[in-house]
Protein backbone atom coordinates (compact mmCIF):
# COMPACT_ATOMS: atom_id res chain seq x y z
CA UNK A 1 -177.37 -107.01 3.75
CA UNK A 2 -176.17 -110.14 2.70
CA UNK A 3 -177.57 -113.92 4.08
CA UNK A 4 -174.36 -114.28 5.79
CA UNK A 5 -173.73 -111.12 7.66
CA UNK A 6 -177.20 -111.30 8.93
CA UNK A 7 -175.61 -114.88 10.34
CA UNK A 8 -172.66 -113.10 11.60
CA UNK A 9 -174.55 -110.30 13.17
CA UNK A 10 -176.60 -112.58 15.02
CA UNK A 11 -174.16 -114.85 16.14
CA UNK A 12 -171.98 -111.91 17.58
CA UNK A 13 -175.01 -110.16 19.26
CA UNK A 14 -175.49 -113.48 21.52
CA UNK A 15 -171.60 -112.83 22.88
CA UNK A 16 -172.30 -109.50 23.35
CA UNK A 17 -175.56 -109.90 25.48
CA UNK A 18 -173.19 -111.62 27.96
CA UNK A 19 -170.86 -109.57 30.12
CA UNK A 20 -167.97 -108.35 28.30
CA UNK A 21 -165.31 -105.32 28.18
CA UNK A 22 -165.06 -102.14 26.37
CA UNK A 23 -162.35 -103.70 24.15
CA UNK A 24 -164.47 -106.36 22.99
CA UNK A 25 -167.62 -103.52 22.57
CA UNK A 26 -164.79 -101.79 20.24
CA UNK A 27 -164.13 -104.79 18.02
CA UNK A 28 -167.33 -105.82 17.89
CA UNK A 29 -168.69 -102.79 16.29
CA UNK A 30 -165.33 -102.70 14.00
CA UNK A 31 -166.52 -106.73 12.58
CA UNK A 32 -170.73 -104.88 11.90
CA UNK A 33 -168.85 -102.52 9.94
CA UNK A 34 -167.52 -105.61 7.52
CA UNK A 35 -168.15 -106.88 4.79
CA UNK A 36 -165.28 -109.59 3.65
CA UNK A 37 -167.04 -112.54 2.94
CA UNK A 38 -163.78 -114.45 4.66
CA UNK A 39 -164.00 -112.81 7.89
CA UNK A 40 -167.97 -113.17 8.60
CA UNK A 41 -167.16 -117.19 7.86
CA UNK A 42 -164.95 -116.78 10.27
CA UNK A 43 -166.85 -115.17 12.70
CA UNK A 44 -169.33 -117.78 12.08
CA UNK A 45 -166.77 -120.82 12.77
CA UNK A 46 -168.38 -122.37 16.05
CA UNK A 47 -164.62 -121.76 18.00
CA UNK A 48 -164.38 -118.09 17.06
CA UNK A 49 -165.45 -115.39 19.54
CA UNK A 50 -164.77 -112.02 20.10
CA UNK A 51 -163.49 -112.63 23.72
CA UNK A 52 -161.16 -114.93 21.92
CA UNK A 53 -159.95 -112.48 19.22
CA UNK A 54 -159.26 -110.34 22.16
CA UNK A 55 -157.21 -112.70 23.77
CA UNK A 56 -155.63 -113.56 20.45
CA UNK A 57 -154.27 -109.50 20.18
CA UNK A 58 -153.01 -109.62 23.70
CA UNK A 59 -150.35 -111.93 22.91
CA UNK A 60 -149.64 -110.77 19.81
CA UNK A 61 -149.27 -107.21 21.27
CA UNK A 62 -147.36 -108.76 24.50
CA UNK A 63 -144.37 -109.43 21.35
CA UNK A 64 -144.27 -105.59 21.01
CA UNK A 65 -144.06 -104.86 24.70
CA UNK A 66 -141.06 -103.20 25.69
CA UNK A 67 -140.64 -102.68 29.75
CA UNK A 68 -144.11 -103.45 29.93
CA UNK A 69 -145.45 -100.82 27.45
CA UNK A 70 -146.67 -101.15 24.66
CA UNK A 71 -148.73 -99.11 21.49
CA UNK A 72 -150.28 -100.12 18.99
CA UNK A 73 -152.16 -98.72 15.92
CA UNK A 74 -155.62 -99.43 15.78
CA UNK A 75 -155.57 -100.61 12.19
CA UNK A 76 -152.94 -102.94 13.38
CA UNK A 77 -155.07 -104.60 15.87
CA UNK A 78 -158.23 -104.85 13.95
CA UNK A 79 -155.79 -106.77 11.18
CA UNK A 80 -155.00 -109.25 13.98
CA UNK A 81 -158.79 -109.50 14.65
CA UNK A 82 -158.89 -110.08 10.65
CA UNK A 83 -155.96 -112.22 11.20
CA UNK A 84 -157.89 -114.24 14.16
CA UNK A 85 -160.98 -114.94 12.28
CA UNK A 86 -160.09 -115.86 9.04
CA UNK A 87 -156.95 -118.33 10.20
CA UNK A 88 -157.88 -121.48 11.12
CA UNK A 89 -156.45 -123.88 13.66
CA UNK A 90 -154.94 -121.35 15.55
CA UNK A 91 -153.46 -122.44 18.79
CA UNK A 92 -155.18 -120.05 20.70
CA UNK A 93 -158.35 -121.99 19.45
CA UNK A 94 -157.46 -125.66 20.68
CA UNK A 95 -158.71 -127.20 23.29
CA UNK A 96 -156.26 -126.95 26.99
CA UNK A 97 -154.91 -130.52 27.03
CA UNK A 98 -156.94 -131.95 30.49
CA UNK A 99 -154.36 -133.12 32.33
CA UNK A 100 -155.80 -135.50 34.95
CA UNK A 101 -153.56 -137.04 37.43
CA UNK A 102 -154.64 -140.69 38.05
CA UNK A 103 -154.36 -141.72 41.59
CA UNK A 104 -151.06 -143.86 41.62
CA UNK A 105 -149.94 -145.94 44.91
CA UNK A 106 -147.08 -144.00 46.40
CA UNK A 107 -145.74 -146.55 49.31
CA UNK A 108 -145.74 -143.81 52.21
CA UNK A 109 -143.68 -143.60 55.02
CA UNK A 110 -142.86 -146.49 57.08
CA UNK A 111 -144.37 -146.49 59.99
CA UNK A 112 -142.54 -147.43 63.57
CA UNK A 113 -144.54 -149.91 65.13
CA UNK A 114 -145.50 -148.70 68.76
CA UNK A 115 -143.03 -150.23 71.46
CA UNK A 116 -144.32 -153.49 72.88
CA UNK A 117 -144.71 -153.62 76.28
CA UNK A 118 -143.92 -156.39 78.77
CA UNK A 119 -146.59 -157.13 80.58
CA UNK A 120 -146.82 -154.08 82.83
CA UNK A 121 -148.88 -151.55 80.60
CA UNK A 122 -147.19 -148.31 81.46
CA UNK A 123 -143.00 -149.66 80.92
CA UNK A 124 -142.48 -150.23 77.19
CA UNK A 125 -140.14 -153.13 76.63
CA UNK A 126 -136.43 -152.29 76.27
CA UNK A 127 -134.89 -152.54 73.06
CA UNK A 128 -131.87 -149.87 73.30
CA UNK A 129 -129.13 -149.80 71.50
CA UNK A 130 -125.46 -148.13 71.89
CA UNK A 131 -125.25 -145.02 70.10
CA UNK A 132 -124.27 -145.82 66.36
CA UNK A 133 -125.25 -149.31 66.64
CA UNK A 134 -127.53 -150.51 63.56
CA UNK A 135 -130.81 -151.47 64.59
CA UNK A 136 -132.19 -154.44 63.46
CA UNK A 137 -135.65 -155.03 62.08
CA UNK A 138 -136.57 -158.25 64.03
CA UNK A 139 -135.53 -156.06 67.23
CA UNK A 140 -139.52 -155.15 67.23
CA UNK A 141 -141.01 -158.42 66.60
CA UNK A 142 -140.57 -159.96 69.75
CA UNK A 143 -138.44 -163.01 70.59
C-alpha cells in the first residue's frame, strides 16, 4: 500500500467514525477499493468529504429525476464520486456567502401624540374636525 492511500485511508476513517448514512458507508468502501493516484489527492484535499461527495451525486442525480424518480447505475454514481474528488473548485465546495444584515435605521411609524388635555385630567382637549377636513399638524401643539 502506497504512502498516499495510507493518507487517504486515514483521513476517510476520521469521517466515518462520526455519524453518517448507509450511502456514505457504500462509497466509502468503493474509494478503499482505489487506487488512482488522482482520486486519493483528492480525497486528501482539506474541502473534500464523503458527506460532500454525497451531496455532490444528489444533485447531479436530481437532473435525471423524472416525476420525482429517479435510477441510476451504480458505476454511474461512483464516476460522479470520481468526478467530485478529482475536480477542483467545484461549487458545491465553496464557502455559503454569509449574508449578514447590518442593522439599518428604518424611520418607524409616526406616532400620534396623546391628546392634550385642558386642565381637567379626564376631558381631552377638543381638536375635531368636519369629516374630510385635512388636519393640520400644529392642531396638536397647542396654541
Amino acid at each position: 500500500m502506497t504512502l498516499l492511500k495510507q493518507q487517504a485511508l486515514e483521513k476517510m476513517l476520521v469521517e466515518m467514525n462520526e455519524s453518517h448514512s448507509l450511502v456514505v458507508d457504500q462509497i466509502h468502501n468503493w474509494l478503499c477499493n482505489q487506487d488512482d493516484d488522482e482520486l486519493l489527492n483528492g480525497i486528501l484535499a482539506e474541502d473534500k468529504t464523503i458527506t460532500k461527495s454525497m451531496t455532490y451525486c444528489n444533485a447531479k442525480a436530481q437532473e435525471f429525476a423524472k416525476d420525482g424518480v429517479v435510477m441510476i447505475e451504480d458505476t454511474t454514481v461512483y464516476g460522479w464520486v470520481r468526478e467530485y474528488f478529482t475536480t477542483p473548485d467545484l461549487e458545491l465546495d465553496k464557502p455559503e456567502p454569509n449574508y449578514t444584515h447590518e442593522k439599518v435605521e428604518v424611520p418607524g411609524k409616526l406616532r400620534n401624540p396623546e391628546p392634550e388635555t385642558t386642565g381637567d385630567a379626564d376631558e381631552p382637549k377638543a381638536i375635531a374636525k368636519k369629516v374630510g377636513e385635512q388636519l393640520d399638524i400644529f392642531d396638536y401643539l397647542g396654541k
